[in-house]
Protein backbone atom coordinates (compact mmCIF):
# COMPACT_ATOMS: atom_id res chain seq x y z
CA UNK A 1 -37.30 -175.45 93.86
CA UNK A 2 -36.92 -173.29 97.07
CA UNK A 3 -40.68 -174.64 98.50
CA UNK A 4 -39.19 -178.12 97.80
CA UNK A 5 -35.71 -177.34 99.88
CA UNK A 6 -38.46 -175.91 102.14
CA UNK A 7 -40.16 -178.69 102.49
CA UNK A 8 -37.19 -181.30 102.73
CA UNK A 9 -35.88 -178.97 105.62
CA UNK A 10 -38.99 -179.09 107.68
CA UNK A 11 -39.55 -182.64 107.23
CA UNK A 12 -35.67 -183.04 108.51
CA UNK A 13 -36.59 -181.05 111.38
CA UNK A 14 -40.02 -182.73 112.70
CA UNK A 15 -38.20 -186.46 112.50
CA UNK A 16 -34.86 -184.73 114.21
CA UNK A 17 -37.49 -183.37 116.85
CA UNK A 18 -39.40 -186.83 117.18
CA UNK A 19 -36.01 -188.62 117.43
CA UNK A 20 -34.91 -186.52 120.26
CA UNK A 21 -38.35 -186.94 122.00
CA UNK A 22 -37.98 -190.54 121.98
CA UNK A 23 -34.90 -189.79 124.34
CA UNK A 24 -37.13 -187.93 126.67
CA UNK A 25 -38.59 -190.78 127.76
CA UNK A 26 -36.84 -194.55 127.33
CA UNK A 27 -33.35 -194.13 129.01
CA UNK A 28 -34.83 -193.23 131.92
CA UNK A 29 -38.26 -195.41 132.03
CA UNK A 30 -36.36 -198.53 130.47
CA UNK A 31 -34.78 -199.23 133.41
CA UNK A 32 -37.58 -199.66 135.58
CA UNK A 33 -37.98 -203.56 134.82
CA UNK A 34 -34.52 -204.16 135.10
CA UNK A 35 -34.34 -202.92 138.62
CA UNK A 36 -34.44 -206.10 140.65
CA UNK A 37 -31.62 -207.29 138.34
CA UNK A 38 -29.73 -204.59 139.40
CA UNK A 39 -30.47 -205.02 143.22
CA UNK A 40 -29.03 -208.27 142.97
CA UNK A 41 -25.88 -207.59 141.33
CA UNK A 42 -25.09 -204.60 143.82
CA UNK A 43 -26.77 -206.05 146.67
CA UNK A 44 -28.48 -202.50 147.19
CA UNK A 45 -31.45 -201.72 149.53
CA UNK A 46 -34.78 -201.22 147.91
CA UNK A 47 -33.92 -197.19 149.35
CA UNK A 48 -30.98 -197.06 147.51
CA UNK A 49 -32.57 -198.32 144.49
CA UNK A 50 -35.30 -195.99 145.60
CA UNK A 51 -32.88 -193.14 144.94
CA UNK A 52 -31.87 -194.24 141.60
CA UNK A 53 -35.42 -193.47 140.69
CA UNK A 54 -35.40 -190.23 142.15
CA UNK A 55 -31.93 -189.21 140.72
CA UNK A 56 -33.31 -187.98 137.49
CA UNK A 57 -36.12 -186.12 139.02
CA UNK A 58 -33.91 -184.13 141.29
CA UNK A 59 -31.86 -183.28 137.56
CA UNK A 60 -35.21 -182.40 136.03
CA UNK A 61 -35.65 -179.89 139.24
CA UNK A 62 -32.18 -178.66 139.42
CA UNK A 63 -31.51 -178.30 135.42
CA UNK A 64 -34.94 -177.07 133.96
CA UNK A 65 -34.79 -173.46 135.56
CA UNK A 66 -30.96 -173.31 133.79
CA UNK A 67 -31.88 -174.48 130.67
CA UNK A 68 -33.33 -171.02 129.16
CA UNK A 69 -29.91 -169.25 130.00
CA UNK A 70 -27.88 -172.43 128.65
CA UNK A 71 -29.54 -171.91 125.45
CA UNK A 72 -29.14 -168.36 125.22
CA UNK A 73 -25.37 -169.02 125.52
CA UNK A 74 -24.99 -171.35 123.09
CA UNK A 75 -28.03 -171.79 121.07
CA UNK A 76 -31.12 -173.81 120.72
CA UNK A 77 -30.13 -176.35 118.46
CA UNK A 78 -26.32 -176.45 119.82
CA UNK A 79 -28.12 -176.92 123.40
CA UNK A 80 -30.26 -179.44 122.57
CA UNK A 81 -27.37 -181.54 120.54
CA UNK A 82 -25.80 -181.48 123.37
CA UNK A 83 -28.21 -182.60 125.24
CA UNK A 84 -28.51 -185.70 123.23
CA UNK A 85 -24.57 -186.32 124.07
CA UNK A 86 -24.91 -185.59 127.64
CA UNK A 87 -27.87 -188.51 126.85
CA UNK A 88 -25.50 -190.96 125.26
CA UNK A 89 -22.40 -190.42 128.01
CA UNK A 90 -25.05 -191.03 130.74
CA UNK A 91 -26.59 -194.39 129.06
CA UNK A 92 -23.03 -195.82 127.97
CA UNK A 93 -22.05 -194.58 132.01
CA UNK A 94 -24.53 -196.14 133.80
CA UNK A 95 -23.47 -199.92 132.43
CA UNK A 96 -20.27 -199.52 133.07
CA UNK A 97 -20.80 -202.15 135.85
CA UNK A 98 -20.07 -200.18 139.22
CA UNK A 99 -22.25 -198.88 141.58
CA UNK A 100 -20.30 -195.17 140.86
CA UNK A 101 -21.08 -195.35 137.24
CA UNK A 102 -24.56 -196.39 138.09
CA UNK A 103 -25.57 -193.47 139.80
CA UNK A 104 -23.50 -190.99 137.90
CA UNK A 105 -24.90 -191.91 134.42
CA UNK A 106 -28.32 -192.11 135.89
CA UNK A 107 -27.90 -188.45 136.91
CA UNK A 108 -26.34 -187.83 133.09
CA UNK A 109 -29.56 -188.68 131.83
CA UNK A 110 -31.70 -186.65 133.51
CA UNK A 111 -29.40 -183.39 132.98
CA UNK A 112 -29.56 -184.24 129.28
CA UNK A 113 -33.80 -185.03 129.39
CA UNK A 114 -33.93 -181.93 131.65
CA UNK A 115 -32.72 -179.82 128.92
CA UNK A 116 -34.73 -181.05 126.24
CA UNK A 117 -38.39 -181.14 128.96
CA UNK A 118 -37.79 -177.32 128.60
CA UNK A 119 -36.30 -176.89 125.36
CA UNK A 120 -38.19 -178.98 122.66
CA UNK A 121 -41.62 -177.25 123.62
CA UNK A 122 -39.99 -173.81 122.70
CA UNK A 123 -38.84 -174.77 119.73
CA UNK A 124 -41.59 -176.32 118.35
CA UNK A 125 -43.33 -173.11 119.38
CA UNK A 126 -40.81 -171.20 117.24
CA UNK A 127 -40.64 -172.76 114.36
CA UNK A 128 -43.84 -174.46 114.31
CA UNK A 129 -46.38 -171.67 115.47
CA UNK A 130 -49.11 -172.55 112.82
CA UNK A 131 -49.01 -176.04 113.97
CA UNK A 132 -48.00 -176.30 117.87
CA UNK A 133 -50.72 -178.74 118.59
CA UNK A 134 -50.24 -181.00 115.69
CA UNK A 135 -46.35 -181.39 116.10
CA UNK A 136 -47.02 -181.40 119.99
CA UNK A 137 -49.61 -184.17 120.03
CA UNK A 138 -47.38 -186.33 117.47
CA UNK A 139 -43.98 -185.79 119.83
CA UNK A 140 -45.45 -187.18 123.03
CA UNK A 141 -47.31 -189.87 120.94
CA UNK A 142 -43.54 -191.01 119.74
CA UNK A 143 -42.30 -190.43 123.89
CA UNK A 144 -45.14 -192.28 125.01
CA UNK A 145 -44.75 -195.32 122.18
CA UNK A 146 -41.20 -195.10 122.57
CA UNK A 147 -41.07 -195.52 126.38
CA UNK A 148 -43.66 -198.70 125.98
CA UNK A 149 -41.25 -200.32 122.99
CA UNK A 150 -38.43 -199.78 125.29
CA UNK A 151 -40.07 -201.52 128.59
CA UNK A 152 -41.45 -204.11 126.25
CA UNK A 153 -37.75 -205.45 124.50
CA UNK A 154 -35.48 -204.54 127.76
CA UNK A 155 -36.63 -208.01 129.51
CA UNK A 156 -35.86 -210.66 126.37
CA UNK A 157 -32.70 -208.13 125.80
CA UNK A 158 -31.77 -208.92 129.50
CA UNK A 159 -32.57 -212.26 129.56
CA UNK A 160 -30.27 -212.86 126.17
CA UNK A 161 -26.97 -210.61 126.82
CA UNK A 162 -27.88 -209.45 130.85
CA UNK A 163 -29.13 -205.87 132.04
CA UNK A 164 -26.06 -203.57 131.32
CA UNK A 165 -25.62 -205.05 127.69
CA UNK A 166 -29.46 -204.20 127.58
CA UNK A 167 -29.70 -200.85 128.84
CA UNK A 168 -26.37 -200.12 126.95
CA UNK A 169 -27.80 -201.01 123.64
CA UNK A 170 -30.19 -198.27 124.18
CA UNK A 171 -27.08 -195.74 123.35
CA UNK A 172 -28.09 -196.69 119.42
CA UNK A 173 -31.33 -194.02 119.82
CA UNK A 174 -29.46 -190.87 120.94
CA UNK A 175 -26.39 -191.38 118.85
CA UNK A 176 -29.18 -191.89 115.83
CA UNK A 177 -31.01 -188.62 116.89
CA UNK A 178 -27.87 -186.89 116.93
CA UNK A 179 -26.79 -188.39 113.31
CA UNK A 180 -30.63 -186.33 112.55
CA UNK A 181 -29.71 -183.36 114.23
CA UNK A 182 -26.46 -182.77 112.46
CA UNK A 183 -27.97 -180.50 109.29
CA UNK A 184 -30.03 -178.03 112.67
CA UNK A 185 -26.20 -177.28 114.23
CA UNK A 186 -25.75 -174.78 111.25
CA UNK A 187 -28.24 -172.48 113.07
CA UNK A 188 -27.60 -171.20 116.42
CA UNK A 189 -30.87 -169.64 117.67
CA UNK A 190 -32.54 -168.89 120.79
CA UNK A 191 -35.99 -169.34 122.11
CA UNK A 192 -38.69 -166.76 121.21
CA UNK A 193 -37.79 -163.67 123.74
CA UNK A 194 -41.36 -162.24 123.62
CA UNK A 195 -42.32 -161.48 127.22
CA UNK A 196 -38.93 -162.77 128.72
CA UNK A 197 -38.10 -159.57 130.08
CA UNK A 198 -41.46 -158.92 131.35
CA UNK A 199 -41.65 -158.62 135.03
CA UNK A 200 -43.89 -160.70 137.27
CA UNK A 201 -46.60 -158.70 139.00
CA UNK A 202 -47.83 -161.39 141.39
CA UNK A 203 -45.28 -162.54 144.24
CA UNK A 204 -45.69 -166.20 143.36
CA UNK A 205 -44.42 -168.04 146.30
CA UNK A 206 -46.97 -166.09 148.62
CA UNK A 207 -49.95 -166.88 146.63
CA UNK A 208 -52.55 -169.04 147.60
CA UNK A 209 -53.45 -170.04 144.51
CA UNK A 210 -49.85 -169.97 142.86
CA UNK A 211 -49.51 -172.99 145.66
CA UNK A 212 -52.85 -174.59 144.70
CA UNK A 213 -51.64 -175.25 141.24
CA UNK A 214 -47.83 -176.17 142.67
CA UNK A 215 -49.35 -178.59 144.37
CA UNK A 216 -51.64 -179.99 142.27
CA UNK A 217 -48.80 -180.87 139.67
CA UNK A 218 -46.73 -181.95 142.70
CA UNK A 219 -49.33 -184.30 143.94
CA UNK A 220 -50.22 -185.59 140.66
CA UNK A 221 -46.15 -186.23 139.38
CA UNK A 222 -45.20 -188.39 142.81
CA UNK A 223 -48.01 -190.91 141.89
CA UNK A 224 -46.92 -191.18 138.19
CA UNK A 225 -43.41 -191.54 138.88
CA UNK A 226 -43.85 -193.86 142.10
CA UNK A 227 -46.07 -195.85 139.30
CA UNK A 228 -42.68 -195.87 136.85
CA UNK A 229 -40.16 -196.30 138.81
CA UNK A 230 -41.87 -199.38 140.98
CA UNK A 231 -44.78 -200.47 138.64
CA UNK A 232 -42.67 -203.69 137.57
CA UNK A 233 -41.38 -204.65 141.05
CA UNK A 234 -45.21 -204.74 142.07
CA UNK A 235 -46.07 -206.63 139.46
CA UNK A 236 -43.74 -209.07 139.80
CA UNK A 237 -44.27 -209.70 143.24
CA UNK A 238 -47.64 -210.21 142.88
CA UNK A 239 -47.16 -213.12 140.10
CA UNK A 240 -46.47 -211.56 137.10
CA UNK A 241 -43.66 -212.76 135.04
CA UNK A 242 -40.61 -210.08 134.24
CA UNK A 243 -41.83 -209.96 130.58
CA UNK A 244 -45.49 -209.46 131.34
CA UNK A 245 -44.76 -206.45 134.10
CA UNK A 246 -42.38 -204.86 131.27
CA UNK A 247 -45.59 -204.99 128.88
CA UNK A 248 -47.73 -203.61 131.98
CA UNK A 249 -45.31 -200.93 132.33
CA UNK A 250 -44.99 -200.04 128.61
CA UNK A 251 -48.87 -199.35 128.27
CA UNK A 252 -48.64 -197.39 131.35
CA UNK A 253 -46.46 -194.87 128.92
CA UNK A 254 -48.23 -195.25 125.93
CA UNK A 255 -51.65 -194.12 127.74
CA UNK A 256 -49.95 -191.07 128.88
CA UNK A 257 -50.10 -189.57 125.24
CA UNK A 258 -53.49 -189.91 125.02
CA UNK A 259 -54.97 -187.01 127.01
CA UNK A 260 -53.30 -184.73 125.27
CA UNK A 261 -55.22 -185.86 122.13
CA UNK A 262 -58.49 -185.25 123.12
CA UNK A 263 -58.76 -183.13 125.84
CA UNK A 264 -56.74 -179.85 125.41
CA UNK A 265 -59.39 -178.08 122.83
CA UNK A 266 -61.98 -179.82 125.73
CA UNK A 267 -60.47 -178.03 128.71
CA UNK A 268 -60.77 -174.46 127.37
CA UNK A 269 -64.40 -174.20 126.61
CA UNK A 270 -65.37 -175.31 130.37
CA UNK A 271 -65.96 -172.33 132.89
CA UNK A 272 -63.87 -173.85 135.33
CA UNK A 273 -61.84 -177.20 135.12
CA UNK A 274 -62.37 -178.29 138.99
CA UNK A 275 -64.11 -181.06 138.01
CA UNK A 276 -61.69 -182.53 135.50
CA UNK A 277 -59.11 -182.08 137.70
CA UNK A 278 -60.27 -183.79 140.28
CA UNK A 279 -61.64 -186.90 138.40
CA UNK A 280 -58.43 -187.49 136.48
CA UNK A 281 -56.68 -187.46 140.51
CA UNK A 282 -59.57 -189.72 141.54
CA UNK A 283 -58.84 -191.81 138.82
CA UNK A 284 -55.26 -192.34 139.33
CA UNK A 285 -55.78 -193.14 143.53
CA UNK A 286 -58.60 -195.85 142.00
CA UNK A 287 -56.40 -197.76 139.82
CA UNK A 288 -53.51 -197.69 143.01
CA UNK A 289 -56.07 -199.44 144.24
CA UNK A 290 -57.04 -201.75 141.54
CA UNK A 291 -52.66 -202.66 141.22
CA UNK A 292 -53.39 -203.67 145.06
CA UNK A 293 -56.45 -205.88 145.14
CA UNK A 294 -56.69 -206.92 141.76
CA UNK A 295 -53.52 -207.50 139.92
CA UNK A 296 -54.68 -209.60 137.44
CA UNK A 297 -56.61 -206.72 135.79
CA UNK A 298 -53.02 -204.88 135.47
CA UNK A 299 -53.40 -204.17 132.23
CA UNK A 300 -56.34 -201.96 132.33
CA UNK A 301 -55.28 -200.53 135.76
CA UNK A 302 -52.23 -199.20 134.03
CA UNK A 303 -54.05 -198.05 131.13
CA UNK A 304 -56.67 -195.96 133.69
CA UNK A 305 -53.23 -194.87 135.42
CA UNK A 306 -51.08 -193.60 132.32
CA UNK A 307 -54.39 -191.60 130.96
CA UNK A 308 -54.98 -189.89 134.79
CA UNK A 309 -51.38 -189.52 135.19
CA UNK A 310 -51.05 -188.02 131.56
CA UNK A 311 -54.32 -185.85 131.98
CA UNK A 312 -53.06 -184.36 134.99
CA UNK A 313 -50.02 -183.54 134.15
CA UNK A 314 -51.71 -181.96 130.87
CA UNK A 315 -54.12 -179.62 132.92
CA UNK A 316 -51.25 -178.86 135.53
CA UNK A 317 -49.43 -177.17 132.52
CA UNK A 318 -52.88 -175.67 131.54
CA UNK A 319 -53.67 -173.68 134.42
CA UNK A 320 -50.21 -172.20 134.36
CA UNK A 321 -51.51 -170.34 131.50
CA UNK A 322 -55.14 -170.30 132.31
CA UNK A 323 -54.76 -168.86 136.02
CA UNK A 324 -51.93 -166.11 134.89
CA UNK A 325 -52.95 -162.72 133.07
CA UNK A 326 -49.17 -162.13 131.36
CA UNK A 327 -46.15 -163.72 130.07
CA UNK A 328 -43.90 -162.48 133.56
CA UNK A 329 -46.80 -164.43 135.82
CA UNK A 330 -46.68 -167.69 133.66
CA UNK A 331 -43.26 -167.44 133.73
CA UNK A 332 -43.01 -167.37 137.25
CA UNK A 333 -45.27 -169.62 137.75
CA UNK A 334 -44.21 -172.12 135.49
CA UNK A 335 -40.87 -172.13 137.24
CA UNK A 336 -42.27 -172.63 140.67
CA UNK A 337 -44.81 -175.14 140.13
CA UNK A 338 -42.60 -177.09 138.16
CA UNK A 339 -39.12 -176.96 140.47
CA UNK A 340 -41.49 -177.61 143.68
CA UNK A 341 -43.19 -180.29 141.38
CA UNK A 342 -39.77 -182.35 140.39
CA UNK A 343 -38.69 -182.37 143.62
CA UNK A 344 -41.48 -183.63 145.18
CA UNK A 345 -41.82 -186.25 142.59
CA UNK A 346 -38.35 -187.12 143.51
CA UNK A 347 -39.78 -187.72 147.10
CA UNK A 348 -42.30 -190.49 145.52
CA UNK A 349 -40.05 -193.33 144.35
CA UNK A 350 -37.64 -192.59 147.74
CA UNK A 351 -40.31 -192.46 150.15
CA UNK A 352 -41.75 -195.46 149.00
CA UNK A 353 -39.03 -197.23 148.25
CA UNK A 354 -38.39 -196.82 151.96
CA UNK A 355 -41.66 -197.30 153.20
CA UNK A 356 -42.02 -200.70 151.21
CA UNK A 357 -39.03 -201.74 153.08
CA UNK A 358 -39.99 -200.78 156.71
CA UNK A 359 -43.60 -202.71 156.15
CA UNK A 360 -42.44 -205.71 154.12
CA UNK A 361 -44.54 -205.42 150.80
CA UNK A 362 -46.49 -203.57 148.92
CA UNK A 363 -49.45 -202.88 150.47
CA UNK A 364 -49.00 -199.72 152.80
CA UNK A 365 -47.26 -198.09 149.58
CA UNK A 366 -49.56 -198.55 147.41
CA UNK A 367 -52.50 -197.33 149.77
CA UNK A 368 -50.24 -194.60 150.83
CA UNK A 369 -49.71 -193.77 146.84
CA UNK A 370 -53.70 -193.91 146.49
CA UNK A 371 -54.09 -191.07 149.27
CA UNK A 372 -51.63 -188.84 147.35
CA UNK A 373 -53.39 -189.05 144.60
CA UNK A 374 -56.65 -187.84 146.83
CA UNK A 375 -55.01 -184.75 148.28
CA UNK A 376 -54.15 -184.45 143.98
CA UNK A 377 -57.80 -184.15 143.55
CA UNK A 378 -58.76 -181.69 146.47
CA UNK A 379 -55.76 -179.29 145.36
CA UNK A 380 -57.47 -180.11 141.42
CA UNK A 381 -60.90 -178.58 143.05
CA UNK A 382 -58.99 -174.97 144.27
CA UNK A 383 -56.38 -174.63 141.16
CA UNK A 384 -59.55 -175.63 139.08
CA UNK A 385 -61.17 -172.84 139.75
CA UNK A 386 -62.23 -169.89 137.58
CA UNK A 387 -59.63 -167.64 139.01
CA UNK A 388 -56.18 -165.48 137.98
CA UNK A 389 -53.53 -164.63 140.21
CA UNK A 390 -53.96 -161.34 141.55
CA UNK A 391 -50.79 -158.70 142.13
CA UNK A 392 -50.07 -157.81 145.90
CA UNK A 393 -52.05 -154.73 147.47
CA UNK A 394 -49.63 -151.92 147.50
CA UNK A 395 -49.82 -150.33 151.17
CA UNK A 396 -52.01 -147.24 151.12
């Protein structure tokens, strides 16, 4: 009888934790095909809309180094339900129908994703030790199929009730997850403290290599975000109907999940991963490329993108552990490279944004895009290297 309760409980737990990951991904991505809707209505600039982009991004920056304390405070699960509200209030917000509640419930939604970025890892590492891959591999295969549904159904959604009754509607998957969640508020744990105490013997922000891998995440995120934020735009104004870039831009997510699939037990027998890092860059500036000269092949340019993109991002997260010889390093490593990496994925969708409108199309962007994702691949060759970070010489 008690294995049974066991078992319910844990199968309660993995579909709360795959319901909360789909909300790690659509709010925000959904509203990519929507955008020029949304122009129109407001009358914004393609910066402004730039910025709505970049709002959540500059959450995830500002809110993931908080979200370890937050939880200590109040709990894991308590945290991460109320993540899920902060979610909902941000979603319902946002199509309210003024340009206020546009920005302010964009920025809701990426405090409440920002928690749950840091938080869902840590708990699936806690309760889930025997099985981190399994349950990890099978929560971004439900972000990266949810965020592809979602850009899929938000055009014919649109095109039936208008955006803000679309993006609205997408209030029914938080307020589900929380429904799931409910029976996990009865606990009030933290994440694991082994090693959070432990000190960091490297001074991160004047290491060479502590950069190398900064910026090799950094480098690799403004491409991949650029890509959702602006993917449908560029589709569409290269010929593609609304419907068709929303498909476009839902296997762009759904080919993000797959890296992680088949390359993580890969990674750790090589002697170095330059290589890999560098053709998964390469790979993303090609199919920049491809979106530019030959649109009609979007389909499998986004498919090449979401699988570099995802890949990156994968090994970025990899040599935080792989170039660190303790739990202090990682730590503070972890927080650098991914606070300097946010923000300058923020930049992406702004900068281009703005660029597109000082040249007139879509061109210089996209090239512009492509050469980010080059300097991705020379900072892949150094962070890819067989190397740790080494504690500062102590004066003599």
């Amino acid at each position: 009888m008690f294995q049974t309760t066991n078992k319910w409980s844990s199968v309660i737990l993995v579909t709360g934790i795959l319901f909360i990951a789909i909300n790690l991904r659509v709010p925000f991505t959904a509203i990519a095909p929507v955008l020029e809707s949304i122009r129109h209505d407001f009358g914004l600039s393609i910066t402004a809309v730039g910025l709505l982009n970049s709002l959540p991004l500059l959450a995830f920056a500002a809110f993931s180094p908080l979200s370890a304390s937050i939880s200590r405070k109040y709990g894991l699960e308590r945290t991460l339900f109320g993540a899920l509200a902060i979610i909902s209030a941000g979603i319902l917000l946002r199509s309210t129908g003024s340009v206020w509640a546009l920005y302010g419930g964009t920025l809701l939604i990426g405090i409440g994703i920002a928690l749950g970025n840091v938080l869902l890892p840590g708990l699936i590492k806690r309760d889930f030790s025997g099985n981190v891959a399994s349950v990890t591999g099978a929560y971004s295969i439900t972000m990266g199929a949810a965020g592809a549904i979602g850009s899929a159904i938000v055009i014919p959604l649109t095109q039936s009730w208008g955006w803000n009754i679309a993006l609205a509607m997408l209030v029914i998957v938080p307020l589900l997850a929380l429904l799931l969640w409910l029976p996990q508020l009865s606990k009030k744990h933290q994440l694991p403290a082994v090693g959070e105490k432990k000190a960091a013997t490297v001074a991160v922000w004047r290491s060479p290599l502590a950069w190398q891998v900064t910026l090799f995440m950094g480098l690799n995120a403004m491409p991949f975000y650029v890509a959702v934020g602006w993917l449908p735009a560029i589709l569409t104004d290269s010929g593609l109907s609304s419907a068709q870039a929303g498909e476009v831009h839902g296997i762009l997510q759904l080919t993000t999940a797959i890296p992680g699939l088949i390359l993580a037990a890969t990674l750790r027998r090589l002697n170095d991963q330059k290589l890999a890092a560098a053709g998964v860059s390469l790979l993303t500036a090609v199919s920049f490329i491809g979106i530019l000269y030959l649109p009609n092949l979007a389909m499998l340019w986004a498919a090449l993108l979401g699988f570099g993109s995802g890949a990156s991002m994968m090994l970025g997260l990899t040599f935080i552990g792989l170039r660190t010889k303790n739990a202090g390093d990682a730590a503070a490593l972890s927080g650098m490279a991914q606070s300097v990496g946010y923000l300058m994925a923020a930049m992406g969708p702004l900068l281009l944004g703005k660029v597109h409108e000082l040249s007139g199309g879509w061109t210089v962007p996209l090239l512009m895009t492509a050469a980010i994702a080059v300097a991705g691949a020379c900072t892949g060759m150094a962070a890819g290297r067989n190397a740790h970070l080494e504690p500062a010489q102590q004066p003599g």
